[in-house]
Protein backbone atom coordinates (compact mmCIF):
# COMPACT_ATOMS: atom_id res chain seq x y z
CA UNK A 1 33.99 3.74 -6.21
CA UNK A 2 30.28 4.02 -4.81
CA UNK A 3 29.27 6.52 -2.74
CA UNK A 4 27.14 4.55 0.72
CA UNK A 5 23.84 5.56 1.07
CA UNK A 6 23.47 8.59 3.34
CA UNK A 7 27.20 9.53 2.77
CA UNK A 8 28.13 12.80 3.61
CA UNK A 9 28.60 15.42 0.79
CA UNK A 10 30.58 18.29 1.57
CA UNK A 11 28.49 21.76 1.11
CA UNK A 12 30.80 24.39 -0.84
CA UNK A 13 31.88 26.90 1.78
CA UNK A 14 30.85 30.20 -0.35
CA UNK A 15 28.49 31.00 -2.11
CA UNK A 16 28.03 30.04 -5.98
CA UNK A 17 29.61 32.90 -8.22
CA UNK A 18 30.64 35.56 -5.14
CA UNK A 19 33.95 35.31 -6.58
CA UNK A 20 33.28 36.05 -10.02
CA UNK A 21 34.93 39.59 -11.79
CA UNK A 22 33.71 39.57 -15.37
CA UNK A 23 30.92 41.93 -14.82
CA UNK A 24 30.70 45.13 -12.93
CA UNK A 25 27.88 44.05 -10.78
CA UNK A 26 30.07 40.44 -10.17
CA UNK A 27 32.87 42.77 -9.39
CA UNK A 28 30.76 44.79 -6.87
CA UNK A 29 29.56 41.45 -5.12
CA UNK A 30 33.01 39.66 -5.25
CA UNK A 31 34.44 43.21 -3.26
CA UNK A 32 31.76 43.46 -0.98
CA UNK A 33 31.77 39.72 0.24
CA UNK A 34 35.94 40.04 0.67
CA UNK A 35 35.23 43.59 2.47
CA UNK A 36 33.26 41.76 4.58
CA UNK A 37 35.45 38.96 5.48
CA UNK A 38 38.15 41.69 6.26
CA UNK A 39 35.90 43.71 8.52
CA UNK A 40 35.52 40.00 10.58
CA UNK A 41 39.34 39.55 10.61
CA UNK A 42 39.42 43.22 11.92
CA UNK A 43 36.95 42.96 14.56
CA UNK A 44 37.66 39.04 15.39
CA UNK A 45 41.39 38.82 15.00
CA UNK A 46 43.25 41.73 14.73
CA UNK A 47 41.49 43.81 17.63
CA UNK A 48 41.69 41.09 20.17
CA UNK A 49 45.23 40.47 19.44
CA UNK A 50 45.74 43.70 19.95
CA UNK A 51 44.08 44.69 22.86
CA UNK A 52 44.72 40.80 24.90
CA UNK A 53 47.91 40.21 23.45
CA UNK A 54 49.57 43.37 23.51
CA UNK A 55 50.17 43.26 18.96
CA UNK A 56 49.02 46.43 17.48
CA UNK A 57 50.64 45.07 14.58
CA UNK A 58 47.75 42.93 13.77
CA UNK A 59 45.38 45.92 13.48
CA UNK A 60 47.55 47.55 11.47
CA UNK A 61 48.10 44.99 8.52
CA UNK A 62 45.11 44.02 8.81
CA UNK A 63 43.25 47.47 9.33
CA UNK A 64 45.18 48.65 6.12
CA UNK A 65 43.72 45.94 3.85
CA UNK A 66 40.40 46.57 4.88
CA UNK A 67 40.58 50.18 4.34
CA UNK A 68 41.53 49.43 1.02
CA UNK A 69 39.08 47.03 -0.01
CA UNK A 70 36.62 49.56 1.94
CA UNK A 71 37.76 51.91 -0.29
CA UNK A 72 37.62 49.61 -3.50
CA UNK A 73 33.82 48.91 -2.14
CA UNK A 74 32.37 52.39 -2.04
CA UNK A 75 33.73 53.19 -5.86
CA UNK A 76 32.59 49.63 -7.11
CA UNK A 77 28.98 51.14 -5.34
CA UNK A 78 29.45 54.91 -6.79
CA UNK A 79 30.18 52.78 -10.76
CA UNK A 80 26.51 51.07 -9.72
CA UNK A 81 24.82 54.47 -9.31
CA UNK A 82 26.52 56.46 -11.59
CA UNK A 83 27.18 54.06 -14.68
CA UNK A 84 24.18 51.38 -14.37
CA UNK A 85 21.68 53.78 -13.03
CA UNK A 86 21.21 52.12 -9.73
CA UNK A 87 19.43 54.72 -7.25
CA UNK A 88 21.28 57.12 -4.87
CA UNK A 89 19.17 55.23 -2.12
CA UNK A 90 20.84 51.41 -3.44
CA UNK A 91 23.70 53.01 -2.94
CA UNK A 92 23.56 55.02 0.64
CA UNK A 93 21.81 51.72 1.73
CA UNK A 94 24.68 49.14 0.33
CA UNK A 95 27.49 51.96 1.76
CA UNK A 96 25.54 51.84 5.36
CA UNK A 97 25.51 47.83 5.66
CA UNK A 98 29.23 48.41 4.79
CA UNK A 99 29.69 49.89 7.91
CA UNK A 100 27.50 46.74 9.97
CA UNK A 101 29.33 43.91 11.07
CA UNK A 102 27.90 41.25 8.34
CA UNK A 103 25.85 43.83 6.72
CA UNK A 104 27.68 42.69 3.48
CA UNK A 105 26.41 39.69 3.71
CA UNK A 106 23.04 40.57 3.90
CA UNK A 107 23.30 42.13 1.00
CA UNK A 108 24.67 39.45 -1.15
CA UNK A 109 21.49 37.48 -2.50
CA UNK A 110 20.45 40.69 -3.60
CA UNK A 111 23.58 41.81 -5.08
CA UNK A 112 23.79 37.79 -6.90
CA UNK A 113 20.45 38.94 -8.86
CA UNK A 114 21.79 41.94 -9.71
CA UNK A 115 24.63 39.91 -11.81
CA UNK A 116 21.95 37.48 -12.93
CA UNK A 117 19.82 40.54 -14.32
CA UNK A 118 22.93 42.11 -15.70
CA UNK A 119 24.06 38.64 -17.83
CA UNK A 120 20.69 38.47 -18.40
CA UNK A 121 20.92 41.56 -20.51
CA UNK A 122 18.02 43.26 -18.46
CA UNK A 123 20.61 45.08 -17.27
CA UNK A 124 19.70 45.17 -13.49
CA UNK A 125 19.53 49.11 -13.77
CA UNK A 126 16.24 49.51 -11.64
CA UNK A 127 15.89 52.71 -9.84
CA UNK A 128 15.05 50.74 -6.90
CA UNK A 129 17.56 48.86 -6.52
């Protein structure tokens, strides 16, 4: 089968690797991109249909797994400081765009050559992370 000239070619929807958990800083990227995602849900789903549609239920499934993986993000950050020597400022800063609507994702190119760094074996233990 040929492709036609000027055919479209679908894009992947996410980006390469986010998914990946066979290194800590993989681990740390893949939790803060699905944190992230949840924190949209939250805010673009769940609160809406709770407030315009009269189901609190939504907020509360949906508020619960975001906690968690809110949770699961700030110790994924605390094994970067702690264990790989990122600074305490990497890791205020990462917590903080936590908190930001999208702020994950703004943090995601940086946290991609942190796992590039680490398979590298550099490590991608700079202080200033």
């Amino acid at each position: 089968m040929s492709v036609a000239r000027g055919a479209y070619t679908p894009r992947p929807m996410l980006p390469p690797g986010v998914l990946r958990l066979d290194t800590p800083p993989a681990r740390l990227r893949a939790i803060a991109f699905i944190e992230g995602l949840s924190y949209l849900v939250l805010l673009g789903v769940a609160m809406p249909l709770k407030y315009l549609a009269g189901m609190p239920m939504a907020v509360r499934v949906v508020g619960s797994l975001h906690g968690l993986l809110f949770v699961l993000l700030m110790l994924a950050i605390a094994e970067g400081w702690l264990r790989r020597g990122k600074s305490f400022g990497w890791a205020v800063r990462l917590g903080v765009l936590s908190l930001i609507p999208l702020g994950t994702f703004f943090a995601d190119r940086e946290l991609a050559a942190d796992d590039e760094a680490f398979r590298s074996g550099s490590g991608g233990g700079s202080a200033s992370g």
